[in-house]
Protein backbone atom coordinates (compact mmCIF):
# COMPACT_ATOMS: atom_id res chain seq x y z
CA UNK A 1 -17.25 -31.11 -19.40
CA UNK A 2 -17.17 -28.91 -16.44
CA UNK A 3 -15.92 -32.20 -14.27
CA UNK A 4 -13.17 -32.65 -16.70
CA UNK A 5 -11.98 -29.48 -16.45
CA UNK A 6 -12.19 -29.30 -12.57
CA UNK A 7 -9.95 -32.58 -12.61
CA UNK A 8 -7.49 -31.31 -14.82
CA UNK A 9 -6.83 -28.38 -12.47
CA UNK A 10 -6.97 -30.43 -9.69
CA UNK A 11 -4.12 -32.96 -11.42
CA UNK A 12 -2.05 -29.86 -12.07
CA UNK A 13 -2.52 -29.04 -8.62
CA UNK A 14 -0.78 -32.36 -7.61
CA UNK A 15 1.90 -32.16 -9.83
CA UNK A 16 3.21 -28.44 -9.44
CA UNK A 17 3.32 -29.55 -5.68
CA UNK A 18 5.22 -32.90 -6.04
CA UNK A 19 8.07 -31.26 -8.10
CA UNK A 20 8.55 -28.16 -4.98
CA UNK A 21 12.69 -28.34 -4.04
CA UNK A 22 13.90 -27.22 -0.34
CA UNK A 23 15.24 -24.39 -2.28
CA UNK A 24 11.83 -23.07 -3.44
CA UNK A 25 10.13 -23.67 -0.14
CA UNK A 26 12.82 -21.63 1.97
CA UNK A 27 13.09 -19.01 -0.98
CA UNK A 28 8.81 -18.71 -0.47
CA UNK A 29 9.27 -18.54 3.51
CA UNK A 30 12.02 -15.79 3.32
CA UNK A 31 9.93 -13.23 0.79
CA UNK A 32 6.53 -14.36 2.40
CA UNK A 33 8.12 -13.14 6.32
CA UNK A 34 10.16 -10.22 4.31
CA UNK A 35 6.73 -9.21 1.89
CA UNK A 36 4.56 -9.34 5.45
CA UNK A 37 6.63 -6.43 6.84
CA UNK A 38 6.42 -4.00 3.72
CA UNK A 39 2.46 -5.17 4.12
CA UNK A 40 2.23 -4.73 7.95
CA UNK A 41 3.87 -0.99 7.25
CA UNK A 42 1.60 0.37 4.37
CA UNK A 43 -1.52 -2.43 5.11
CA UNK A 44 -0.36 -2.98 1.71
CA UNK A 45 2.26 -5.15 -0.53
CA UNK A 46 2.17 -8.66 0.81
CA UNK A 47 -0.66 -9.93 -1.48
CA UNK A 48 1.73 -7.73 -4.34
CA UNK A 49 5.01 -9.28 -3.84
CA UNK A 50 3.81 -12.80 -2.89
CA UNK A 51 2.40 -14.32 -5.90
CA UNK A 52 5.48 -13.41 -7.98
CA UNK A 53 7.35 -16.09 -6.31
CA UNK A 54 4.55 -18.26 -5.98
CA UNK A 55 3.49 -18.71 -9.34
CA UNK A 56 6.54 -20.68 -11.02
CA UNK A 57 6.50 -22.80 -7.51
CA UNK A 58 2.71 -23.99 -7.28
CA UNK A 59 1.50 -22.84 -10.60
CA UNK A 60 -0.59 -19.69 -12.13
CA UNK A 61 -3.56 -20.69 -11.69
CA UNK A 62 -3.65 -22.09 -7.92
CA UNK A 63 -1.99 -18.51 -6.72
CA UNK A 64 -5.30 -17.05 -5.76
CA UNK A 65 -6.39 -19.94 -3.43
CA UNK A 66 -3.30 -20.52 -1.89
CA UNK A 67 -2.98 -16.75 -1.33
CA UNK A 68 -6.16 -16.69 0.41
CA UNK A 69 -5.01 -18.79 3.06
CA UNK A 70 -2.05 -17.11 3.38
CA UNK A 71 -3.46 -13.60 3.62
CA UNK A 72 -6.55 -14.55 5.96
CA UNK A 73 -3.54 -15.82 8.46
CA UNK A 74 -1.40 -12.46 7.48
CA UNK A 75 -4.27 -10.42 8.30
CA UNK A 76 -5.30 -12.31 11.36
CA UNK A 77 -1.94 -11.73 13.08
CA UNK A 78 -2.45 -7.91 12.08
CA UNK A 79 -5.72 -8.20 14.07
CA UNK A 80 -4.09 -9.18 16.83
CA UNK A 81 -1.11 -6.74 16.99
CA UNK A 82 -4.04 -3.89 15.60
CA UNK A 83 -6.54 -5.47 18.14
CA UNK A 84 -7.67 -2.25 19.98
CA UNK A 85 -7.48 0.34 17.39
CA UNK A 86 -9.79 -1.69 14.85
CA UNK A 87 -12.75 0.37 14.02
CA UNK A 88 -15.67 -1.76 13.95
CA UNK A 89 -18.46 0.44 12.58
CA UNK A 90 -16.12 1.03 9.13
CA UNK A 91 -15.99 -2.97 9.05
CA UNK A 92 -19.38 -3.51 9.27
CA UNK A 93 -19.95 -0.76 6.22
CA UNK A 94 -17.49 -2.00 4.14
CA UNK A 95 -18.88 -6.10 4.66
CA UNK A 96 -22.28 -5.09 4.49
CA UNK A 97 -22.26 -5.20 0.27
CA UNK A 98 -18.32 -6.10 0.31
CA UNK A 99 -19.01 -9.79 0.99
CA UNK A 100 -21.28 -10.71 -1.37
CA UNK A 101 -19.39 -9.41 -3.63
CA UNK A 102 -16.73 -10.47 -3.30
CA UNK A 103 -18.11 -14.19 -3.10
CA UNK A 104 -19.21 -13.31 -6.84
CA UNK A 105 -15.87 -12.28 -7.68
CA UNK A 106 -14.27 -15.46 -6.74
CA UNK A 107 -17.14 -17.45 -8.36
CA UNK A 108 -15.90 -15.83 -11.63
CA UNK A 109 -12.01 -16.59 -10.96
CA UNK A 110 -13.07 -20.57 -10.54
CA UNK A 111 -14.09 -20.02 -14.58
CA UNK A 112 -10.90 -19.03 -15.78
CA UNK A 113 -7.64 -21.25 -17.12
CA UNK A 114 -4.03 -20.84 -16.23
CA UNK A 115 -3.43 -18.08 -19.25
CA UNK A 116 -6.29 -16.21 -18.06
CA UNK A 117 -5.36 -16.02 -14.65
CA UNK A 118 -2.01 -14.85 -15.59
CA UNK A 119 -3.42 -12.18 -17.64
CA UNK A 120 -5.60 -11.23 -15.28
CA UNK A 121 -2.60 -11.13 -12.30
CA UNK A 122 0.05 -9.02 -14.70
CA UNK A 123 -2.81 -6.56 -16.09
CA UNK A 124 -4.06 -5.98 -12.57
CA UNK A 125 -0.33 -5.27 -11.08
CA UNK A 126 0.66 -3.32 -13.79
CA UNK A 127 -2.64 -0.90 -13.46
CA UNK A 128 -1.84 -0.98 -9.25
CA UNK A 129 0.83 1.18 -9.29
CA UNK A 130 -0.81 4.32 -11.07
CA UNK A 131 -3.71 3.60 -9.38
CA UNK A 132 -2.28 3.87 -5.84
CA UNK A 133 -0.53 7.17 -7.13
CA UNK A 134 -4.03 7.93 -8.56
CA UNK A 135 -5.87 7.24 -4.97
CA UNK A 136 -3.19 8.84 -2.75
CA UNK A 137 -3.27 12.06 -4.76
CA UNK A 138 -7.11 12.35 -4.84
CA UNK A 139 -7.89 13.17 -1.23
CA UNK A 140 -11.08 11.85 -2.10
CA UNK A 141 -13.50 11.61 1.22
CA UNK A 142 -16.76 9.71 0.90
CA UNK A 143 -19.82 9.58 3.23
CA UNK A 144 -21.55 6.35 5.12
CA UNK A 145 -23.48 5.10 2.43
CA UNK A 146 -21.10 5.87 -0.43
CA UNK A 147 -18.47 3.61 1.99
CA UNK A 148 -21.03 1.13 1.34
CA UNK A 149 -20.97 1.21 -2.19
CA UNK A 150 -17.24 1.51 -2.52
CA UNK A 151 -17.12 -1.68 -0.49
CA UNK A 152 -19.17 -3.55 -3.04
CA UNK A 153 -16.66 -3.04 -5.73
CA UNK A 154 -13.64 -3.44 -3.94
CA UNK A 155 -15.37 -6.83 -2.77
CA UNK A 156 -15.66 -7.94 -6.07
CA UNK A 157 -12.14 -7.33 -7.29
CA UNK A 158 -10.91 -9.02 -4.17
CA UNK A 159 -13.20 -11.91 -4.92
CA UNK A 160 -10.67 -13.03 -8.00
CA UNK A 161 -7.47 -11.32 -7.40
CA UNK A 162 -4.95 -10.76 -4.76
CA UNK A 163 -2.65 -7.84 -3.56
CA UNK A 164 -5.89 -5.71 -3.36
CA UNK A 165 -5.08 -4.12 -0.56
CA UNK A 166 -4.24 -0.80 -2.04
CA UNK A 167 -7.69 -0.38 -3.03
CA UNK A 168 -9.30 -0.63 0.30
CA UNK A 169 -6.42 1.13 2.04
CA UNK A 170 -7.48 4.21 -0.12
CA UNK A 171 -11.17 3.47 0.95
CA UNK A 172 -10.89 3.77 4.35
CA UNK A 173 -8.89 6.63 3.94
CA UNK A 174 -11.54 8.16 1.99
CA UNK A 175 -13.63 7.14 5.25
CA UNK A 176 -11.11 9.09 7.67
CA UNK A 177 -9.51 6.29 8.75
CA UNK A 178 -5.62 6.95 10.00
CA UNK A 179 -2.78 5.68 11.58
CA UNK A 180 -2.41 2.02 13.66
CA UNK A 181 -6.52 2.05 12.67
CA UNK A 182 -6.26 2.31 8.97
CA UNK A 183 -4.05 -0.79 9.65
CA UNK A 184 -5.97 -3.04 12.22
CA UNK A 185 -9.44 -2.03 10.40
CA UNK A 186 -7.71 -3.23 7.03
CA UNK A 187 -6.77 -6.56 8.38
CA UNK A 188 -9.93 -6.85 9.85
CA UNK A 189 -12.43 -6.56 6.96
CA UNK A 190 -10.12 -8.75 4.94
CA UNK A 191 -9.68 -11.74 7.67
CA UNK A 192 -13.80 -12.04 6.80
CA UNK A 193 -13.79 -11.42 2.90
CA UNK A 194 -10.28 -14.32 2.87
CA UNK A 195 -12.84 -16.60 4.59
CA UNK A 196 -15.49 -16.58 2.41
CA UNK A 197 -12.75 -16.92 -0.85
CA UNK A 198 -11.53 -20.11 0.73
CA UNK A 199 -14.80 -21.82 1.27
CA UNK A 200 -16.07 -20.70 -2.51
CA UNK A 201 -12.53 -22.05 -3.93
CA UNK A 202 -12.94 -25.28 -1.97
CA UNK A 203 -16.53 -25.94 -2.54
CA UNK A 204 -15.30 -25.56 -6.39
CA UNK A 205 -12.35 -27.53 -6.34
CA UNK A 206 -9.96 -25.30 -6.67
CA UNK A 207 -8.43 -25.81 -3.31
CA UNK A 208 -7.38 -29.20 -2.02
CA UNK A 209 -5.77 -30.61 1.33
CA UNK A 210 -2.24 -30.24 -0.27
CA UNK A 211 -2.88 -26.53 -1.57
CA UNK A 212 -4.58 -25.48 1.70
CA UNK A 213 -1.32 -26.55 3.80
CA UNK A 214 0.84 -25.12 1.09
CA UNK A 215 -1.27 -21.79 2.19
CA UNK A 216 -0.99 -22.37 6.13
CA UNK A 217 2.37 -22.42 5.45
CA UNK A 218 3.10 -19.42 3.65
CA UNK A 219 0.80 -17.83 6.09
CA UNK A 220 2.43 -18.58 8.78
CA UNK A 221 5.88 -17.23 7.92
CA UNK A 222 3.93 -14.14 6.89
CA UNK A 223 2.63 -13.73 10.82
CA UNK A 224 5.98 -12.75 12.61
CA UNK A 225 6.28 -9.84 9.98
CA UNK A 226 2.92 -7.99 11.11
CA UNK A 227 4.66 -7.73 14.80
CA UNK A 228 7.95 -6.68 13.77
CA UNK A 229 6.46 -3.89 11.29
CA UNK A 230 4.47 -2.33 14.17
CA UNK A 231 8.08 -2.21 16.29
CA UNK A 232 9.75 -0.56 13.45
CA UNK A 233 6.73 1.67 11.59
CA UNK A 234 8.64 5.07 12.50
CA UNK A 235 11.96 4.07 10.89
CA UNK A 236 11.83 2.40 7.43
CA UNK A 237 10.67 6.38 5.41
CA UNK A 238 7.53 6.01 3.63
CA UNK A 239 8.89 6.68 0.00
CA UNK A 240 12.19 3.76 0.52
CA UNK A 241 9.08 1.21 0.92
CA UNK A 242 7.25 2.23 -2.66
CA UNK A 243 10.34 2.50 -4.14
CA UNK A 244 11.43 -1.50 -3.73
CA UNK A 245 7.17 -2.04 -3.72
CA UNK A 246 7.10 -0.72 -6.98
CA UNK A 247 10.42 -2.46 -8.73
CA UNK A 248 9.11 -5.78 -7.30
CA UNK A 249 5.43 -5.23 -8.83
CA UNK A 250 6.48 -4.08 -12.30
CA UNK A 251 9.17 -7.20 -12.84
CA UNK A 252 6.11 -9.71 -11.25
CA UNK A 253 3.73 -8.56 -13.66
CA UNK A 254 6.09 -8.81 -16.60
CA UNK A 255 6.56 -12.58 -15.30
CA UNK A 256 3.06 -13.29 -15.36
CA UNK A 257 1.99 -11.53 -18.83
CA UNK A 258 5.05 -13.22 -20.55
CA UNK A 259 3.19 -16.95 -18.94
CA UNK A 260 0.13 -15.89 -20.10
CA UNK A 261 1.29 -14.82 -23.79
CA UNK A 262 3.69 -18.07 -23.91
C-alpha cells in the first residue's frame, strides 16, 4: 500500500513538471530573486512568499522538497555574504536537539497527501503573522540550555514546513543575537537542518532528479538577492518590508486553504 502511494506522488511529480510554461518558470525566477531580498533583510520571508507561486506550478504537495533545495542554496549564499559575523557557539546550541528534530518533522510531512499539505501550509501562514507580532513584542530572553530546548521545537516545525524562519529569528533574538549576526547565524543553522530535509525526502521518495533541479534552480535565482540585501539593509524602512510581507502571506494562505478545501 505504502509503495502505491509513494508512486502515485512520484507520477504527480512527473506530470506537474511536464506541463511548466516559460511563463511560469520566469514568473518563479523573478519572485524567487525578488522574495530572497525581503529574506536576506529580515532573515525572514523567502520560505513565506515562495511557495505561493510554487504550488499551482509544481504542485502542493512537492513544495516542501523543492523548497528545501532552494532554501539550503538561499541560506548558503547568506553564509557567505554573513561569513564572519556567524556565531558559531549559538549554532551548535540550536543543532544540538534542532536536528533530530527536525529529521522527525520531515518524517511526518512524507505521511501526508496533497490536501493535507495544503492545510497544513495555509494554517501555518495564516498563524505566522500574529505570531511574529507575538515574538517581536515579547522581548523574551532565554538562557543556554533553554536555547537548547527552543531549538528542538523549532527543529521539528521546520522538519515539515517552510517559511520558518520567523520562528528561529525570534530565537536567537531571545539568545542576544543582533544585527549582520542574527542574519549570518540564521542562514547558518538552517544550511545544516535544509540538508538533512533533503536526504529524508529523497530517501522517501518524495524528491526525484527532476524535483531536485527544479529546486537548484529556484535556489539559484534566490542567491544574488542575499548580496544585494546586505548593500541596501539601511534603506528599504523596516515596517515598508512587513507591510508587502504580510499582504503576500495572507493572499498565499487563502490560495492554499481554498486547494485544500476544494
Amino acid at each position: 500500500m505504502r509503495r502505491g502511494v509513494r508512486a502515485d506522488v512520484m507520477q504527480a511529480m512527473a506530470i506537474s513538471l511536464a506541463d511548466v510554461t516559460l511563463p511560469q518558470m520566469l514568473l518563479v525566477a523573478a519572485v524567487a530573486f525578488a522574495a530572497s531580498i525581503l529574506g536576506g533583510l529580515a532573515g525572514y520571508g523567502t520560505g513565506l512568499v515562495l511557495p505561493i507561486v510554487l504550488a499551482p506550478v509544481i504542485g502542493v504537495a512537492q513544495v516542501v522538497p523543492v523548497m528545501a533545495i532552494a532554501m539550503l542554496i538561499n541560506n548558503a549564499s547568506r553564509v557567505a555574504a554573513y561569513l564572519r559575523d556567524v556565531q558559531w557557539d549559538h549554532v551548535k546550541r540550536v543543532l544540538l536537539l534542532g536536528l533530530p528534530a527536525n529529521l522527525l518533522g520531515a518524517w511526518g510531512y512524507t505521511l501526508l497527501d496533497s490536501r493535507g499539505v495544503a492545510l497544513l501550509l495555509g494554517l501555518f501562514l495564516l498563524a505566522s503573522l500574529p505570531l511574529r507580532r507575538l515574538l517581536q513584542r515579547s522581548q523574551w530572553r532565554i538562557g543556554l540550555r533553554a536555547e537548547a530546548g527552543a531549538g528542538a521545537a523549532f527543529g521539528f516545525v521546520n522538519g515539515g514546513m517552510t517559511g520558518t524562519g520567523v520562528i528561529l529569528i525570534s530565537l536567537l533574538m531571545a539568545g542576544g543575537v543582533q544585527g549582520a549576526a542574527l542574519i549570518g547565524t540564521d542562514a547558518a543553522i538552517s544550511v545544516v537542518l535544509e540538508v538533512a530535509k533533503v536526504t529524508l525526502f529523497g530517501g522517501f521518495g518524495r524528491l526525484d532528479a527532476s524535483l531536485a533541479l527544479a529546486g537548484v534552480l529556484v535556489g539559484l535565482c534566490t542567491a544574488p538577492g542575499a548580496f544585494v540585501a546586505r548593500r541596501v539593509i539601511g534603506y528599504i524602512p523596516q515596517r515598508a518590508h512587513s507591510l508587502v510581507m504580510e499582504c503576500v502571506v495572507v493572499a498565499g494562505a487563502a490560495g492554499f486553504l481554498w486547494r485544500a478545501w476544494r
